[in-house]
Protein backbone atom coordinates (compact mmCIF):
# COMPACT_ATOMS: atom_id res chain seq x y z
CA UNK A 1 -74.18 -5.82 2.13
CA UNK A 2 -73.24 -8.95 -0.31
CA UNK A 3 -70.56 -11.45 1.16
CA UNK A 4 -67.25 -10.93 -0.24
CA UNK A 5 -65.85 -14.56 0.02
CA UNK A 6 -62.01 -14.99 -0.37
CA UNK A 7 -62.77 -18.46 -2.49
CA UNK A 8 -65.14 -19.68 -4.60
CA UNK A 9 -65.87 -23.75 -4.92
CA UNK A 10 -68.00 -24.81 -7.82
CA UNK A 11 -69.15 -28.42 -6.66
CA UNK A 12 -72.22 -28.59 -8.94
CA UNK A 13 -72.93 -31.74 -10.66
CA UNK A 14 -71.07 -33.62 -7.61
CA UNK A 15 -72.79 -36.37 -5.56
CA UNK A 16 -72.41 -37.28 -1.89
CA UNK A 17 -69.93 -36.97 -0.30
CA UNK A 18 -67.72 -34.87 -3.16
CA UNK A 19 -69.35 -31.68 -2.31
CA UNK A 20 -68.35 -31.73 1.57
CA UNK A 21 -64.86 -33.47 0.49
CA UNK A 22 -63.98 -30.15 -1.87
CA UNK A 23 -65.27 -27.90 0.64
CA UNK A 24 -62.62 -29.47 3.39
CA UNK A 25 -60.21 -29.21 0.89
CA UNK A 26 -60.83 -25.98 -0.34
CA UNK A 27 -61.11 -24.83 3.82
CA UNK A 28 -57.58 -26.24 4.32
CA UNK A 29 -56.22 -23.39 1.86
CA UNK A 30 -57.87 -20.58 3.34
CA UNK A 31 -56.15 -18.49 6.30
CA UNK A 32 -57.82 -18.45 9.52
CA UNK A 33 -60.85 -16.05 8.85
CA UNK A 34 -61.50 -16.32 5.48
CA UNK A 35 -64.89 -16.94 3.96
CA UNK A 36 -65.60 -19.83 1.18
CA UNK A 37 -68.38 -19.92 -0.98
CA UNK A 38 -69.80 -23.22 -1.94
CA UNK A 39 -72.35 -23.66 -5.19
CA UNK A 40 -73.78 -27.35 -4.70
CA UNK A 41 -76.81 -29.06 -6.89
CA UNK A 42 -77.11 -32.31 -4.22
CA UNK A 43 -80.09 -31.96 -2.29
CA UNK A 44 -78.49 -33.78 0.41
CA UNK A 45 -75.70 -31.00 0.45
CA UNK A 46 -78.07 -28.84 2.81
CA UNK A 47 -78.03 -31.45 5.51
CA UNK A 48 -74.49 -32.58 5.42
CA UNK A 49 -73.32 -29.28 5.58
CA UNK A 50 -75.19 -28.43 8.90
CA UNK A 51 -73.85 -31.71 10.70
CA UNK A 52 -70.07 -30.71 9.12
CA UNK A 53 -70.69 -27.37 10.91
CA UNK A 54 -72.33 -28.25 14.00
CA UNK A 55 -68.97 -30.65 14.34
CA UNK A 56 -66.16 -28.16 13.72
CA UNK A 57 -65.03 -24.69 14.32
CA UNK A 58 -66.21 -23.34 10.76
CA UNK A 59 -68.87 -20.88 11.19
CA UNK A 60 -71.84 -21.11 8.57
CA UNK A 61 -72.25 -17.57 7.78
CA UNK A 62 -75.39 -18.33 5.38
CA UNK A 63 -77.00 -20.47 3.00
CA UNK A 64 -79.53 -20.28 0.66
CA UNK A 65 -81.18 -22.47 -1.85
CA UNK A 66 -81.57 -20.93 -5.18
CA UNK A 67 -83.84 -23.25 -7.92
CA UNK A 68 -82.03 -26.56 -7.87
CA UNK A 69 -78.62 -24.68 -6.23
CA UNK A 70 -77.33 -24.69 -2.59
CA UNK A 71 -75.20 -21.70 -1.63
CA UNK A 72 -73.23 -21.77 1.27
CA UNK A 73 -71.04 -19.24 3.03
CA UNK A 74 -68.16 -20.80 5.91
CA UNK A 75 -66.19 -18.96 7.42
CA UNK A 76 -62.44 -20.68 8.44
CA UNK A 77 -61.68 -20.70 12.22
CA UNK A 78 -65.57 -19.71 13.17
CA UNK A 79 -66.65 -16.92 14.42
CA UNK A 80 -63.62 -13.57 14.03
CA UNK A 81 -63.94 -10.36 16.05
């Protein structure tokens, strides 16, 4: 089954630290539960994204590197029943 995320941030073409900056931002919108996709093109999105997870209550649902694209999945709140 293909994630159905509620929101869809297009953060190609941005540098450290943009992508994780829009990806807050765009996080702060969604209600508790809701799942964000992120399309990146910096390399160094993969491991900024993992700390940024490991440090809050977003859940990284999946990721996935694509050619020269990131694709992330977070889910708002972590983990929902």
């Amino acid at each position: 089954m293909a994630l159905q995320p509620d929101d869809v941030l297009d953060a190609r073409g941005l540098h450290c630290p943009l992508p994780l900056l829009k990806t807050k931002q765009a996080l702060a919108r969604l209600d508790e539960g809701g799942l964000l996709h992120v399309l990146a093109t910096d390399p160094g999105s993969w491991r900024d994204f993992e700390t940024f997870i490991d440090q809050s209550d977003f859940e990284l649902v999946s990721r996935e590197e694509t050619g020269d694209e990131f694709h992330y999945w977070i889910r708002k709140g972590g983990i929902v029943a």
